[in-house]
PDB file of N, CA and C in Angstrom:
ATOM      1  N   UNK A   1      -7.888  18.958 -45.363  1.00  0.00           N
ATOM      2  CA  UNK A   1      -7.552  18.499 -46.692  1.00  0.00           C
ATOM      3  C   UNK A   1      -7.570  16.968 -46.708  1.00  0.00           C
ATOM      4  N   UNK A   2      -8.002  16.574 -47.658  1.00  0.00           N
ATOM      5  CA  UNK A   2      -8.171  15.231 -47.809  1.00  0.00           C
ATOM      6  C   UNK A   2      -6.983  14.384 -48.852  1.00  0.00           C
ATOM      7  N   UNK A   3      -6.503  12.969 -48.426  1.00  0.00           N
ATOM      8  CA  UNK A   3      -5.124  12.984 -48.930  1.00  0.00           C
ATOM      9  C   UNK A   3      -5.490  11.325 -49.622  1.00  0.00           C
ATOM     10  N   UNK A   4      -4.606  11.016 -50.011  1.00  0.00           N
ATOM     11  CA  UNK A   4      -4.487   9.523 -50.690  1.00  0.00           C
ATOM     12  C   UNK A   4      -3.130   9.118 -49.884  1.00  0.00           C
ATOM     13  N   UNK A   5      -3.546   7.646 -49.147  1.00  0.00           N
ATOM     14  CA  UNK A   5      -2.686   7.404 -48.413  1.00  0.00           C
ATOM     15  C   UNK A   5      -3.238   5.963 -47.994  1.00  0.00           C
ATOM     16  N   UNK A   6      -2.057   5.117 -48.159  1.00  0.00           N
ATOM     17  CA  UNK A   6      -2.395   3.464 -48.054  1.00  0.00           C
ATOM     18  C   UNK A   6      -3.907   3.243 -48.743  1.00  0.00           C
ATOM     19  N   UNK A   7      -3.607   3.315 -49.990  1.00  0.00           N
ATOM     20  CA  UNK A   7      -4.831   2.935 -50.985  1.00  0.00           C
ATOM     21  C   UNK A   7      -6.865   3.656 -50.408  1.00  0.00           C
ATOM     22  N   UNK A   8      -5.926   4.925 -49.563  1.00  0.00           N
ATOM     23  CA  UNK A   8      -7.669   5.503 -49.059  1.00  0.00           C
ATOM     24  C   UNK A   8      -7.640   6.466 -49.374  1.00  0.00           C
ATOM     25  N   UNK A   9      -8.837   7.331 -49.209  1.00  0.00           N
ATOM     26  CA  UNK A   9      -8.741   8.719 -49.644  1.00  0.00           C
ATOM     27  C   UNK A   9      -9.364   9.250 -47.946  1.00  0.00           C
ATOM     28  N   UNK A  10      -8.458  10.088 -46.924  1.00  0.00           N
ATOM     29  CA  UNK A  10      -8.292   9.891 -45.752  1.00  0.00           C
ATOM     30  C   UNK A  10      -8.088  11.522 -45.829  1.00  0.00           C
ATOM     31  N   UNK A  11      -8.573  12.179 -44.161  1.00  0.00           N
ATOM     32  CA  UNK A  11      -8.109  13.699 -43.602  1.00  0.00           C
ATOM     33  C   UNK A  11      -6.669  13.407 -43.396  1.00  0.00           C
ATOM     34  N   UNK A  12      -6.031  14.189 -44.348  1.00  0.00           N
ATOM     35  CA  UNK A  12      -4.693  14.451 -43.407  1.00  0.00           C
ATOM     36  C   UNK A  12      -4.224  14.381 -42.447  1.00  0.00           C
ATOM     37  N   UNK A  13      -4.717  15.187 -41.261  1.00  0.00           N
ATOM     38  CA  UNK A  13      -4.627  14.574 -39.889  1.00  0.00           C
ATOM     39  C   UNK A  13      -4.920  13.006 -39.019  1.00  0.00           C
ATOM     40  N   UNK A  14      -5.413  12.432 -40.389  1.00  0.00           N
ATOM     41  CA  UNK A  14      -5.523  11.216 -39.864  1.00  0.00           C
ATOM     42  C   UNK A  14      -4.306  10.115 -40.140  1.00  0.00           C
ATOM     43  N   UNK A  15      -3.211  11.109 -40.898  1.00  0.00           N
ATOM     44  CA  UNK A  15      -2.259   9.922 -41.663  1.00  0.00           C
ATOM     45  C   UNK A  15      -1.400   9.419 -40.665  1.00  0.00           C
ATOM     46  N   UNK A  16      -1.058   8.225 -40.341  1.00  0.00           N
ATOM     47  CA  UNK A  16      -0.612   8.077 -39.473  1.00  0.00           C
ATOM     48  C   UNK A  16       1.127   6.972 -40.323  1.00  0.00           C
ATOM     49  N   UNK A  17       2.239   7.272 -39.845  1.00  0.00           N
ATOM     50  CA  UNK A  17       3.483   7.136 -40.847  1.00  0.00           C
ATOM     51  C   UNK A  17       3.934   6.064 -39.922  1.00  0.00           C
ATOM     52  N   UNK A  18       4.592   4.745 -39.999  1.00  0.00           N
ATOM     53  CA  UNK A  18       5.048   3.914 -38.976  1.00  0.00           C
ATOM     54  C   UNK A  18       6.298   4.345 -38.503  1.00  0.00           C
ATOM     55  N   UNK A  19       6.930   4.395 -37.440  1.00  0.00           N
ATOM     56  CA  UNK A  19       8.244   4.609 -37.193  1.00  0.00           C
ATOM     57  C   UNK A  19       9.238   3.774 -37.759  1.00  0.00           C
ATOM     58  N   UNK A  20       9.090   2.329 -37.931  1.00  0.00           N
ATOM     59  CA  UNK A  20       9.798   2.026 -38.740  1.00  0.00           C
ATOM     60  C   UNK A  20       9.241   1.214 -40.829  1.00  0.00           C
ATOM     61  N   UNK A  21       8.714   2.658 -41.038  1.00  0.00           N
ATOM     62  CA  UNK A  21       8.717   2.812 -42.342  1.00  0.00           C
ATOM     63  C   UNK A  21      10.165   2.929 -43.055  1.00  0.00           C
ATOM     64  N   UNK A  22      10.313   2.364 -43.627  1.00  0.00           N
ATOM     65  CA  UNK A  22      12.090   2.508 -44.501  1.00  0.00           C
ATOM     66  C   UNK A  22      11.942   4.091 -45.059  1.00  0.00           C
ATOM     67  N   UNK A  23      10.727   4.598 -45.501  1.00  0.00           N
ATOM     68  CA  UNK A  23      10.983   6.389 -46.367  1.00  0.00           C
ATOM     69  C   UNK A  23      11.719   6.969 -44.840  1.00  0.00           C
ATOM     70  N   UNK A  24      10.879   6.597 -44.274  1.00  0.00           N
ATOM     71  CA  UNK A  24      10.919   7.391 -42.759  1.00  0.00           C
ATOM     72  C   UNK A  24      12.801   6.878 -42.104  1.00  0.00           C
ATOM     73  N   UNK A  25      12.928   6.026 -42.056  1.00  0.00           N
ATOM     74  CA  UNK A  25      13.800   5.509 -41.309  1.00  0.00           C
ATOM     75  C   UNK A  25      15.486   5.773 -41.975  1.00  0.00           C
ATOM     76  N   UNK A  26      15.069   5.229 -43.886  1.00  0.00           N
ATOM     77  CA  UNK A  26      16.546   5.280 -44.054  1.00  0.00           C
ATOM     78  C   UNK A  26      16.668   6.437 -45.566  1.00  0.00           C
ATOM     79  N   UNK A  27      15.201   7.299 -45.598  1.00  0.00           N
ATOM     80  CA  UNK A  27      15.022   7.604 -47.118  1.00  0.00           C
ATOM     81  C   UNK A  27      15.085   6.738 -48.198  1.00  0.00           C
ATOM     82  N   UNK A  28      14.258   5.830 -47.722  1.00  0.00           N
ATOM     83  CA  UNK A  28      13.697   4.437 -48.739  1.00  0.00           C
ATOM     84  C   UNK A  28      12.501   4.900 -49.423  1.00  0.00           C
ATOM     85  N   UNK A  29      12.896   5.386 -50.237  1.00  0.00           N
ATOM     86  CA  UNK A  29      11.417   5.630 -51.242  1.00  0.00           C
ATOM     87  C   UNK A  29      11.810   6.766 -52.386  1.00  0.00           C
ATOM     88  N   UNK A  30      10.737   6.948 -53.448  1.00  0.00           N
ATOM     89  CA  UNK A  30      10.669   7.806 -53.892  1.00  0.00           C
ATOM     90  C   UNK A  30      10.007   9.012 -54.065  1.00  0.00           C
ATOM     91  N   UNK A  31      10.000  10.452 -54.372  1.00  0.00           N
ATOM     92  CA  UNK A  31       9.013  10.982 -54.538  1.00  0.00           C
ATOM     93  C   UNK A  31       8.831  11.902 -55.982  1.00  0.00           C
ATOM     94  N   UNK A  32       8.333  12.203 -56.355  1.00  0.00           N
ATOM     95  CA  UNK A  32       7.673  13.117 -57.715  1.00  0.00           C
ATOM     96  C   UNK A  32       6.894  14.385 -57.578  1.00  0.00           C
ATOM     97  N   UNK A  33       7.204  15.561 -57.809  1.00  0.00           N
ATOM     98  CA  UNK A  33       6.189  16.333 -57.364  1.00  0.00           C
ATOM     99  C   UNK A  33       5.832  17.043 -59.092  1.00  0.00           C
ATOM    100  N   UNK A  34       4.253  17.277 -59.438  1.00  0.00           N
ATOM    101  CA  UNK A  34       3.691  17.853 -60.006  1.00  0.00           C
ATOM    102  C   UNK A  34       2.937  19.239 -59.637  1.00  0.00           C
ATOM    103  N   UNK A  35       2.548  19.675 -60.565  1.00  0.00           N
ATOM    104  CA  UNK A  35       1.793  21.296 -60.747  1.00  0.00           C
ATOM    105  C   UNK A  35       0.667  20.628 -61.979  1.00  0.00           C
ATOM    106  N   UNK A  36       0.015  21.125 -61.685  1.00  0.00           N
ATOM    107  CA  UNK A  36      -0.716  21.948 -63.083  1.00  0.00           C
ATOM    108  C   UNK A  36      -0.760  22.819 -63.853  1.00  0.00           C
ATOM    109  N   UNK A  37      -1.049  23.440 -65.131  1.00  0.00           N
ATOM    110  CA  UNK A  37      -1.290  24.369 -65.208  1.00  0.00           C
ATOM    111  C   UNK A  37      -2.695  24.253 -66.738  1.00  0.00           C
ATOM    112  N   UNK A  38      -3.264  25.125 -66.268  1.00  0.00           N
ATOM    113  CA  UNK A  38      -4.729  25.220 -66.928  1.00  0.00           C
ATOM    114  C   UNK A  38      -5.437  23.879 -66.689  1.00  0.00           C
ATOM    115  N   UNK A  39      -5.518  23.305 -65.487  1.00  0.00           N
ATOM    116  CA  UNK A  39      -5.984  22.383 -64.845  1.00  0.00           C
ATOM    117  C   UNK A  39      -5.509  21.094 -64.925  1.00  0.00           C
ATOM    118  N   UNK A  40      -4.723  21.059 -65.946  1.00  0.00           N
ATOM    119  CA  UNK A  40      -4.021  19.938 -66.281  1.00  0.00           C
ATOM    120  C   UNK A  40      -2.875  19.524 -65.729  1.00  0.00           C
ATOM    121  N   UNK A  41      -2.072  17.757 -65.181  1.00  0.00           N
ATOM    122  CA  UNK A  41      -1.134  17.964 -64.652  1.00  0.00           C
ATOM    123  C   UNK A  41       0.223  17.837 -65.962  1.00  0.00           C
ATOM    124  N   UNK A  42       0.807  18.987 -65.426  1.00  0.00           N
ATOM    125  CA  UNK A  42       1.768  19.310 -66.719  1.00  0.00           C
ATOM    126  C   UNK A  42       2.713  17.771 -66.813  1.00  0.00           C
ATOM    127  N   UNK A  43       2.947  17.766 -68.092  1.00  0.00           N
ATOM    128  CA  UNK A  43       3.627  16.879 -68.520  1.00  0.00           C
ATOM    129  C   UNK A  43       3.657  15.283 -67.102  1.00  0.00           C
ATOM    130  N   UNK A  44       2.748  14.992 -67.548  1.00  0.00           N
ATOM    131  CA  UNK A  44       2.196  13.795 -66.590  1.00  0.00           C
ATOM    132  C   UNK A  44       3.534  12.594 -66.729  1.00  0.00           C
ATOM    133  N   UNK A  45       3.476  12.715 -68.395  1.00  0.00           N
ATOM    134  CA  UNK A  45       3.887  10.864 -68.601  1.00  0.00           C
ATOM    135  C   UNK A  45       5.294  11.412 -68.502  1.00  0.00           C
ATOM    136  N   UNK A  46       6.318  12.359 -68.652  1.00  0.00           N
ATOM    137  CA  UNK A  46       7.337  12.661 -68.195  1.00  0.00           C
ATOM    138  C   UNK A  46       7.506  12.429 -66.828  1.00  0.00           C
ATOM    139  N   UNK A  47       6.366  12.512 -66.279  1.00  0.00           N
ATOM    140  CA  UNK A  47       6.940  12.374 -64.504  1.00  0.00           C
ATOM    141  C   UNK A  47       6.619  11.058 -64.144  1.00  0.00           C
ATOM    142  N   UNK A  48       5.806  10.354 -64.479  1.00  0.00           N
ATOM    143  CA  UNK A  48       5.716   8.852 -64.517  1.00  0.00           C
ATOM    144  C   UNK A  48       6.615   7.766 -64.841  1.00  0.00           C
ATOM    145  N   UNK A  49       7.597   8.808 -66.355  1.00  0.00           N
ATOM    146  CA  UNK A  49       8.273   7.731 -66.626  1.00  0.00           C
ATOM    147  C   UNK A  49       9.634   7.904 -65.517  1.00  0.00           C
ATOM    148  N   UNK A  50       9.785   9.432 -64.864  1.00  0.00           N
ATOM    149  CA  UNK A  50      11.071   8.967 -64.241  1.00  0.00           C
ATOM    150  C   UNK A  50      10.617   8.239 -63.099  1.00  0.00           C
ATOM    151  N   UNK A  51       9.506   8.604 -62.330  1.00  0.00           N
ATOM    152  CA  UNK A  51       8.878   7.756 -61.448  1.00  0.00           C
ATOM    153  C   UNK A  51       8.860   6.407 -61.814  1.00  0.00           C
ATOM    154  N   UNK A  52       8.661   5.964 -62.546  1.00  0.00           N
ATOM    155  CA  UNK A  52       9.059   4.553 -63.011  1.00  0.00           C
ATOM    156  C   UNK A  52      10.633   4.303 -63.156  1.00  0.00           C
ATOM    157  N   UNK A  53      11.262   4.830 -63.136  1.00  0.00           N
ATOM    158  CA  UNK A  53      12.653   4.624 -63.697  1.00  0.00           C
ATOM    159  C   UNK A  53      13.411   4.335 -61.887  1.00  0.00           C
ATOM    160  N   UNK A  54      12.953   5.418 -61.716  1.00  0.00           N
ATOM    161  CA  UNK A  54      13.588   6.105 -60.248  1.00  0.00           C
ATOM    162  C   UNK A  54      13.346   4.753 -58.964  1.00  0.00           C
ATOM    163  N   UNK A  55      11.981   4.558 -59.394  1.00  0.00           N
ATOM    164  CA  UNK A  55      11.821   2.852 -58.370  1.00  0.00           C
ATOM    165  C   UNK A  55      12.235   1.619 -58.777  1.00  0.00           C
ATOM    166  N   UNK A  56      12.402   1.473 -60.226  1.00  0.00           N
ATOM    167  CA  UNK A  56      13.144   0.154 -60.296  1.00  0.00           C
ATOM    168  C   UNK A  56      14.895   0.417 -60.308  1.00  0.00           C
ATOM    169  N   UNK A  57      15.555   1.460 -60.173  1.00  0.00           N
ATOM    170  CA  UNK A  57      16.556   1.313 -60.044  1.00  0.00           C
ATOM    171  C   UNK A  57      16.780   1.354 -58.253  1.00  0.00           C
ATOM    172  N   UNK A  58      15.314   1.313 -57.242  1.00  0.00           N
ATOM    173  CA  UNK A  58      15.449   1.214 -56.329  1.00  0.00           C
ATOM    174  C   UNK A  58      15.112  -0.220 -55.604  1.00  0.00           C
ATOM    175  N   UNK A  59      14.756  -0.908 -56.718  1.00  0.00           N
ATOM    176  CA  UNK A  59      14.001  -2.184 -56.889  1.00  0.00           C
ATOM    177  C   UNK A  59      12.720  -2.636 -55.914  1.00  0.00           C
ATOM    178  N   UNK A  60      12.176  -1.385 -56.029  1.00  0.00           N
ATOM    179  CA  UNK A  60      10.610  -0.784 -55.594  1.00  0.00           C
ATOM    180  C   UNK A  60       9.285  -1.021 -56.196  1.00  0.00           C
ATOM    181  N   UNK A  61       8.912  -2.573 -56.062  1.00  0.00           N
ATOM    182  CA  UNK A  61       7.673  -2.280 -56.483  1.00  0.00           C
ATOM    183  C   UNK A  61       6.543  -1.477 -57.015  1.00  0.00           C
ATOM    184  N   UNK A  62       6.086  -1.319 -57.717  1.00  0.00           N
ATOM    185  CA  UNK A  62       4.637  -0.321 -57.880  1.00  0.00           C
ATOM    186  C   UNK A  62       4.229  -0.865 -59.135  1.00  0.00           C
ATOM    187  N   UNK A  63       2.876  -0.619 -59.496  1.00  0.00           N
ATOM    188  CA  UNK A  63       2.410  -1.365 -60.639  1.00  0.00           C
ATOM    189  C   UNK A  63       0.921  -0.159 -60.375  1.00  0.00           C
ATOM    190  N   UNK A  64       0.860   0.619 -60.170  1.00  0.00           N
ATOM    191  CA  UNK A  64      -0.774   1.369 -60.254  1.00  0.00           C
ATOM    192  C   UNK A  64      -0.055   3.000 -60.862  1.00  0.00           C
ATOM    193  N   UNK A  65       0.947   3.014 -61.571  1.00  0.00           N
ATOM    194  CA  UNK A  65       1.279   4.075 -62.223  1.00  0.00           C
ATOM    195  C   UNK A  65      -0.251   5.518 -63.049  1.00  0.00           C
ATOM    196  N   UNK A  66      -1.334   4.047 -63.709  1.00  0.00           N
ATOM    197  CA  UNK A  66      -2.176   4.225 -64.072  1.00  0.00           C
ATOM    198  C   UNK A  66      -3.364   4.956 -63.286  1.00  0.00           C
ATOM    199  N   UNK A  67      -3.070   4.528 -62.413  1.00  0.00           N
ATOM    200  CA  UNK A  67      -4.393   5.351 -61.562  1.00  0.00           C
ATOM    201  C   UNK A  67      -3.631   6.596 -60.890  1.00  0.00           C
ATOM    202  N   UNK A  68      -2.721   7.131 -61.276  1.00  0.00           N
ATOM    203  CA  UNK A  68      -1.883   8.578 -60.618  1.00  0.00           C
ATOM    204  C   UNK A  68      -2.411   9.498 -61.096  1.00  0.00           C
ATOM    205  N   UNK A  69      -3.430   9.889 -62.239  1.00  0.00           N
ATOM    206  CA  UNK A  69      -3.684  10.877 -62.898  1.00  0.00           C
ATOM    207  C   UNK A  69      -5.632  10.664 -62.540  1.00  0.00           C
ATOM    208  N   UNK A  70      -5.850   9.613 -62.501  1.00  0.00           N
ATOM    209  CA  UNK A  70      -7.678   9.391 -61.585  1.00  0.00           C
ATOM    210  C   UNK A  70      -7.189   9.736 -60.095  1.00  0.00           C
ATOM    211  N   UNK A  71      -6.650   9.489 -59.258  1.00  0.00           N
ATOM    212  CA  UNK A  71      -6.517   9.911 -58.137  1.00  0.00           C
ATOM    213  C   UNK A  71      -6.221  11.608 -57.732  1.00  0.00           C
ATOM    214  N   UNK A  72      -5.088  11.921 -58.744  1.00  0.00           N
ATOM    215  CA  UNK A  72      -5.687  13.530 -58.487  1.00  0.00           C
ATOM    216  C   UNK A  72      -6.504  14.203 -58.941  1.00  0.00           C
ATOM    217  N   UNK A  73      -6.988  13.641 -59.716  1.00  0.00           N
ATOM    218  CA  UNK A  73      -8.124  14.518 -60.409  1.00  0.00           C
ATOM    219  C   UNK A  73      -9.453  14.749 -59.293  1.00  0.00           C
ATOM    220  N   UNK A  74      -9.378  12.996 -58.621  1.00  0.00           N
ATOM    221  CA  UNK A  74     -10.238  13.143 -57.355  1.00  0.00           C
ATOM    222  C   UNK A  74      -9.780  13.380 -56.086  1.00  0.00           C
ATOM    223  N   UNK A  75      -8.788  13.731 -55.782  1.00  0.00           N
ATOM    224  CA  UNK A  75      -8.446  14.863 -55.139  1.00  0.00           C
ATOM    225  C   UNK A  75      -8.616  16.399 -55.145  1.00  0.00           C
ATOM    226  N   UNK A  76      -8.733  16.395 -56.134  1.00  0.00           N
ATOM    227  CA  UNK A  76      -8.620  17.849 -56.606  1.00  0.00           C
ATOM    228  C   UNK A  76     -10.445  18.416 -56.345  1.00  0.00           C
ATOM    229  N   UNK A  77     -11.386  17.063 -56.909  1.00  0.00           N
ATOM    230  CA  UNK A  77     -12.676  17.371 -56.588  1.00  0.00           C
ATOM    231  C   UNK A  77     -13.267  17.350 -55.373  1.00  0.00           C
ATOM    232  N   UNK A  78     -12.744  16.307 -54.862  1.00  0.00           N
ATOM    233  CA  UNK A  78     -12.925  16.049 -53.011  1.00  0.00           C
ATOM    234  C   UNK A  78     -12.356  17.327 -52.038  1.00  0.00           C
ATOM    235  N   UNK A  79     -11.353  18.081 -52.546  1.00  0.00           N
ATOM    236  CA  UNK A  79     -11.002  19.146 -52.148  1.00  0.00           C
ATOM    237  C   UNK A  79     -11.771  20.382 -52.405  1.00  0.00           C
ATOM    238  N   UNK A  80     -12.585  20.893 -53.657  1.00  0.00           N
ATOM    239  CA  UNK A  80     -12.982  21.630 -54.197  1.00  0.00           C
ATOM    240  C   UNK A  80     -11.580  22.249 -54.862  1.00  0.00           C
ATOM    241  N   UNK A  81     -10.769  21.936 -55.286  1.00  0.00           N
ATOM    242  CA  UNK A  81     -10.375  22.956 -56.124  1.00  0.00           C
ATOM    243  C   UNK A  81     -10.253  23.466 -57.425  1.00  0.00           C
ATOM    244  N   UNK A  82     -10.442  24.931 -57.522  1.00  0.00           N
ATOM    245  CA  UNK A  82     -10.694  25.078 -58.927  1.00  0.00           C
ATOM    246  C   UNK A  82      -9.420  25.902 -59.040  1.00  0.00           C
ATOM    247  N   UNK A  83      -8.142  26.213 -58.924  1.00  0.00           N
ATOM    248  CA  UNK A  83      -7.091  26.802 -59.020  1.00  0.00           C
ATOM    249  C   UNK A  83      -6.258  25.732 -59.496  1.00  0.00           C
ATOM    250  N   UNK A  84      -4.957  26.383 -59.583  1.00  0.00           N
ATOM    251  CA  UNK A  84      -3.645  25.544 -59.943  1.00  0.00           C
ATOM    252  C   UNK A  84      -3.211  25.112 -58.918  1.00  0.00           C
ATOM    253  N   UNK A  85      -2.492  24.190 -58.954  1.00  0.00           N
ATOM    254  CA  UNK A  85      -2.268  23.446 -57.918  1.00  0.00           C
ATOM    255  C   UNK A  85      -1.026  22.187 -58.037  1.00  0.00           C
ATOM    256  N   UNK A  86      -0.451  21.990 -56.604  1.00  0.00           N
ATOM    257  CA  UNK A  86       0.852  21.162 -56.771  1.00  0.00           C
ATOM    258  C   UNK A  86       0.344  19.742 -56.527  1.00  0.00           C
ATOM    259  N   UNK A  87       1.158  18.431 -56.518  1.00  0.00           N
ATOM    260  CA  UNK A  87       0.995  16.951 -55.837  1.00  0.00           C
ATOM    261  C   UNK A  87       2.408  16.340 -56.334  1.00  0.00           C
ATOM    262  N   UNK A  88       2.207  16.339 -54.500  1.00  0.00           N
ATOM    263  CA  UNK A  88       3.857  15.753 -54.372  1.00  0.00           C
ATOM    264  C   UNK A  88       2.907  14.346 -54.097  1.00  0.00           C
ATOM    265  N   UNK A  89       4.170  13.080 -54.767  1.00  0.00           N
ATOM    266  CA  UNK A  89       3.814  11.489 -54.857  1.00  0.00           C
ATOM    267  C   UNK A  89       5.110  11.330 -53.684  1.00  0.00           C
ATOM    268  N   UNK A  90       4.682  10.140 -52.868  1.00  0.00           N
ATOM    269  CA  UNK A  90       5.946   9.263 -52.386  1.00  0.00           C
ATOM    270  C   UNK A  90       5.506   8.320 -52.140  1.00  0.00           C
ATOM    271  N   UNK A  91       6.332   7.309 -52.679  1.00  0.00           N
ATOM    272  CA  UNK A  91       6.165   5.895 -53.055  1.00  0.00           C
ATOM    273  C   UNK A  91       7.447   5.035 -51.800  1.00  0.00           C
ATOM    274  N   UNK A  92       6.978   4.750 -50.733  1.00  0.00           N
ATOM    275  CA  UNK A  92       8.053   3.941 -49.460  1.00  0.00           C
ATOM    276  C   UNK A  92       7.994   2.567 -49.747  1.00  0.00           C
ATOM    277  N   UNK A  93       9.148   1.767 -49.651  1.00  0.00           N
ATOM    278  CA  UNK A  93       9.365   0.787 -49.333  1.00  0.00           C
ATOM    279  C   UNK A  93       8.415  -0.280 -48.597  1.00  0.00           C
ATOM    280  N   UNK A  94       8.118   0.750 -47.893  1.00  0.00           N
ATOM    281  CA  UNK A  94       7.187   0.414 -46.655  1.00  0.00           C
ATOM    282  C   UNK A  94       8.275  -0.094 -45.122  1.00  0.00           C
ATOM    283  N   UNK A  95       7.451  -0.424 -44.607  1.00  0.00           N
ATOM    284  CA  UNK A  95       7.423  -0.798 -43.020  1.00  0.00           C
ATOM    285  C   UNK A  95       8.621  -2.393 -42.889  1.00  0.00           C
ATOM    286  N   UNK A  96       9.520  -1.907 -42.139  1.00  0.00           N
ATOM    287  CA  UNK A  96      10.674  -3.148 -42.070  1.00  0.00           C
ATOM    288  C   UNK A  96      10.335  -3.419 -40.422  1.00  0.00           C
ATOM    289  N   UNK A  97      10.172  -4.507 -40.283  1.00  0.00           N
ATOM    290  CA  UNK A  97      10.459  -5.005 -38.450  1.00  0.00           C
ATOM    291  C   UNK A  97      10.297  -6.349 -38.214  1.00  0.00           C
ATOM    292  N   UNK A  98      11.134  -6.559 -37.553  1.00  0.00           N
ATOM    293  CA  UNK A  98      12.510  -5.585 -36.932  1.00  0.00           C
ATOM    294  C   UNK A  98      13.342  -4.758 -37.575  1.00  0.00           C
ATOM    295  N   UNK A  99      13.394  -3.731 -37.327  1.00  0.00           N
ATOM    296  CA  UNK A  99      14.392  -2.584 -38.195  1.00  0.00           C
ATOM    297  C   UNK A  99      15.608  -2.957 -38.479  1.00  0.00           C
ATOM    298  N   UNK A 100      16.340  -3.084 -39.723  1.00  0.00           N
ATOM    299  CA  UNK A 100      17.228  -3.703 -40.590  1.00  0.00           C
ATOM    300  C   UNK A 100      17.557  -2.745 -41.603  1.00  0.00           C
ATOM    301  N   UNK A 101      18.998  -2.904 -42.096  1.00  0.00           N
ATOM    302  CA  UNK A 101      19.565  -2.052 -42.539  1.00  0.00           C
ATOM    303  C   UNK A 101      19.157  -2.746 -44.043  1.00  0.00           C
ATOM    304  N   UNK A 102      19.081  -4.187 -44.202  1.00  0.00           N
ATOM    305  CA  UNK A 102      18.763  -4.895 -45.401  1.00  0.00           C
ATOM    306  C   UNK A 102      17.331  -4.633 -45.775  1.00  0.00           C
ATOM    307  N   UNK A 103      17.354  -4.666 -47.227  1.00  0.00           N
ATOM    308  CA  UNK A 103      15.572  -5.046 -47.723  1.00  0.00           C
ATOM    309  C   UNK A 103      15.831  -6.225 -48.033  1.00  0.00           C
ATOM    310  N   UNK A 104      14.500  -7.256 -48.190  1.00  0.00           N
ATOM    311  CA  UNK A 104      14.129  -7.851 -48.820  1.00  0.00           C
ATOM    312  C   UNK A 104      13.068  -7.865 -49.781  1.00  0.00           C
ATOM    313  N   UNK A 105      12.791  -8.637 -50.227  1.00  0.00           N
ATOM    314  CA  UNK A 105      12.110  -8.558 -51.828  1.00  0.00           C
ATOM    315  C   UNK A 105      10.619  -8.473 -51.405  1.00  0.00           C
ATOM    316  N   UNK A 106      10.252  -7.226 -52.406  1.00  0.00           N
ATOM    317  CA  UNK A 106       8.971  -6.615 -51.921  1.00  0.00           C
ATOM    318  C   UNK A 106       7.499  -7.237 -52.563  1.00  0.00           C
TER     319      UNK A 106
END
């Protein structure tokens, strides 16, 4: 299966997660999970907007909200699929090191 991961479209088995990623390390991040149904991802801008909500009250960068609905769609083709189907999002902090209990500004 082919995945979206650090701005690529990459084999799964190739994802490689840092050990000290903050999602990884302290549950620094967010995630969103969608479905479809009749190929469409259900109620998109509902999940965007808490996805938007959910990272600035984490004071989490992101600004490509817009390309969340082109990226699965090409997922979905790069995969072949023609069924219904889920996509879980997680949006990390990213990578702290030296490992620190503090963030700084992203």
């Amino acid at each position: 299966m082919i995945v979206y991961f650090n701005d690529k479209y990459i084999p799964h088995d190739e994802v490689k997660i840092s050990p000290f990623d903050r999602a990884f390390l302290f549950a620094d991040g967010v995630y969103e999970a969608l479905r479809t149904y009749n190929g469409k991802l259900f109620r998109l801008d509902d999940h965007l907007e808490r996805l938007k909500y959910s990272l600035q009250q984490l004071e989490i960068q992101f600004n490509d909200f817009h390309q969340i609905e082109n990226i699965c769609s090409k997922l979905s083709e790069i995969n072949n699929i023609n069924s219904e189907y889920s996509v879980y999002l997680q949006i990390s902090r990213g990578v702290s090191f030296p490992r620190t209990h503090n963030y700084g500004n992203n």
